[in-house]
C-alpha atoms as a PDB file:
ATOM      1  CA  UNK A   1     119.114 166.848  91.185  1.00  0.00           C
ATOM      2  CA  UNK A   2     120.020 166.397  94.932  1.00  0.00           C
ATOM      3  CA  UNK A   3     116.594 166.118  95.719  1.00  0.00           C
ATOM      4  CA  UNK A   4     116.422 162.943  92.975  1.00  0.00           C
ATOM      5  CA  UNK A   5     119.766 161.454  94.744  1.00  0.00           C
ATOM      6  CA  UNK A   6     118.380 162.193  98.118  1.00  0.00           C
ATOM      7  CA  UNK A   7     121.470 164.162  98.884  1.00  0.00           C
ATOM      8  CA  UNK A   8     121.401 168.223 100.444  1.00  0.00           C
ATOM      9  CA  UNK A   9     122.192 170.317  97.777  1.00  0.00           C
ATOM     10  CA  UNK A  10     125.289 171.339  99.015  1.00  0.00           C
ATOM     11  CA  UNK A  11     126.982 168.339  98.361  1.00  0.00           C
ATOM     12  CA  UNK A  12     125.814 168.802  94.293  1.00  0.00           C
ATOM     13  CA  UNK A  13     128.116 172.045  94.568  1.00  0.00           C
ATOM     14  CA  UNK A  14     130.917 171.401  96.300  1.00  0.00           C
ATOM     15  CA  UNK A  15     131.533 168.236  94.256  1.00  0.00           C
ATOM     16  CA  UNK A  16     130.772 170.885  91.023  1.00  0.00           C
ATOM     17  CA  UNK A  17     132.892 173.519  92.669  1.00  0.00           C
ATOM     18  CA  UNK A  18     135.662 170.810  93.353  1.00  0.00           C
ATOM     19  CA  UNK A  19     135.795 171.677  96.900  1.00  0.00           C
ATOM     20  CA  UNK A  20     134.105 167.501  97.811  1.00  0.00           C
ATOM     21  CA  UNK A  21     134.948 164.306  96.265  1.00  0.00           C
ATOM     22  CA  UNK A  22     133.241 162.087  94.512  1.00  0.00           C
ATOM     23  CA  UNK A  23     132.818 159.539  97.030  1.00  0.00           C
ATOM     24  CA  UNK A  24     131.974 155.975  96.515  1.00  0.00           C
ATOM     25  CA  UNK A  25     128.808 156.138  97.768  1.00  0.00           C
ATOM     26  CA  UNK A  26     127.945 159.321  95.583  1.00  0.00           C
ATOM     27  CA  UNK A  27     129.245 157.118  92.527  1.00  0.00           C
ATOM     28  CA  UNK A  28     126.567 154.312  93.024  1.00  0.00           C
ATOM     29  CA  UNK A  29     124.128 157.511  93.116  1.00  0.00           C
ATOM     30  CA  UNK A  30     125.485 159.518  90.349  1.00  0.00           C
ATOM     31  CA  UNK A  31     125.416 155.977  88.095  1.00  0.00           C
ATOM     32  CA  UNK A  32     121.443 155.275  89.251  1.00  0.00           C
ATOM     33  CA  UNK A  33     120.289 158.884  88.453  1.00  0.00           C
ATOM     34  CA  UNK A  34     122.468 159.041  84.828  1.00  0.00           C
ATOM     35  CA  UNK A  35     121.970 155.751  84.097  1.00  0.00           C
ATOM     36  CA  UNK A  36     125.615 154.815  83.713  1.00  0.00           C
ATOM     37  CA  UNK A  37     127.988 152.717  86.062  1.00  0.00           C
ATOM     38  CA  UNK A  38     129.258 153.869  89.224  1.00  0.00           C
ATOM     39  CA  UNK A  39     132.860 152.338  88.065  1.00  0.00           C
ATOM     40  CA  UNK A  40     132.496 155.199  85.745  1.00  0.00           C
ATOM     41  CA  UNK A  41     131.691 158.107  88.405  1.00  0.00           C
ATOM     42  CA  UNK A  42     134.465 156.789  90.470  1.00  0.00           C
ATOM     43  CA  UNK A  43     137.038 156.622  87.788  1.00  0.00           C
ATOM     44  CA  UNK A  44     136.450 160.456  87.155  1.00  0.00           C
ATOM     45  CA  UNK A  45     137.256 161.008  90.743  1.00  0.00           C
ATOM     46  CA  UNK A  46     140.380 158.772  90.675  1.00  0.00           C
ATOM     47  CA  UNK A  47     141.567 160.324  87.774  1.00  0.00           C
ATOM     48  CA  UNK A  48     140.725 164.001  89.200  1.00  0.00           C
ATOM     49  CA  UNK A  49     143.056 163.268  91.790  1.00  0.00           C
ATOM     50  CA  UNK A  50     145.958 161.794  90.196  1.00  0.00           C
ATOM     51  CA  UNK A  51     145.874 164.872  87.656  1.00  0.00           C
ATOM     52  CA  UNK A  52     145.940 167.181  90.980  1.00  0.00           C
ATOM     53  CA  UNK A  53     148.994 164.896  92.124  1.00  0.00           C
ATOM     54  CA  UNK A  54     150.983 165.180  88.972  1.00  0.00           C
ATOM     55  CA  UNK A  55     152.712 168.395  89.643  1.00  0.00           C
ATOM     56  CA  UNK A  56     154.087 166.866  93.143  1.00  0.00           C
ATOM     57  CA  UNK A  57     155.375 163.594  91.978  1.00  0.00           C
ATOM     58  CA  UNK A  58     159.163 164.146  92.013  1.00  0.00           C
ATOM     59  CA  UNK A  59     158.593 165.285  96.028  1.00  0.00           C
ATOM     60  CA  UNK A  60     156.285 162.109  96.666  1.00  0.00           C
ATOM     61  CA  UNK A  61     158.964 159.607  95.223  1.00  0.00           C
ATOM     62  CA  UNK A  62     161.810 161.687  96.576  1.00  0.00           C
ATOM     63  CA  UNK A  63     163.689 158.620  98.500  1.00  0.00           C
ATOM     64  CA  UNK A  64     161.629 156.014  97.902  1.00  0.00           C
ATOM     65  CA  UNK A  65     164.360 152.628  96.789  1.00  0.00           C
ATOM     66  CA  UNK A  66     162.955 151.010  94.170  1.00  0.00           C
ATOM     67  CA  UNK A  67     162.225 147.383  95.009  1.00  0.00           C
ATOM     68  CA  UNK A  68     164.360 146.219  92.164  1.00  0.00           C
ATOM     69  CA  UNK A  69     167.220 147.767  94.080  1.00  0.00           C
ATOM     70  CA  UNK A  70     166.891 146.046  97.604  1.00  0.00           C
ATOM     71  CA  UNK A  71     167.530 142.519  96.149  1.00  0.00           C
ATOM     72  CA  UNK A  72     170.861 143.649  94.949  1.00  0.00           C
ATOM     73  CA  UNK A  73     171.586 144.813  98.526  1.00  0.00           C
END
């Protein structure tokens, strides 16, 4: 496989292993060598990281005044 994406094989396995990104480059690659889009390989990254994200939401947004709010000030 990396040697049909032109790729070192080490990038194949950290991406597997979770340890790399999908980046948007490797998305356009991924979608030429499975034959599907690279909106799609990119999505799975995007969605990968928002799942790892979920558990610290309440300390990301801790602060933040909604912009609602400010025109009432």
């Amino acid at each position: 496989m990396a040697r049909a994406l032109r790729v070192p094989p080490r990038r194949i396995n950290e991406i597997v292993l979770g340890k790399r990104a999908i980046t948007p480059t490797m998305s356009i690659r991924f979608g030429a060598f499975f034959g599907q889009s690279e909106d799609f390989w990119y999505g799975i990254q995007v969605e990968c990281d928002f799942r790892g994200l979920a558990g610290q939401r309440r300390k990301l947004t801790a602060g933040i005044t909604p912009a609602k709010e400010l025109a009432h000030t």
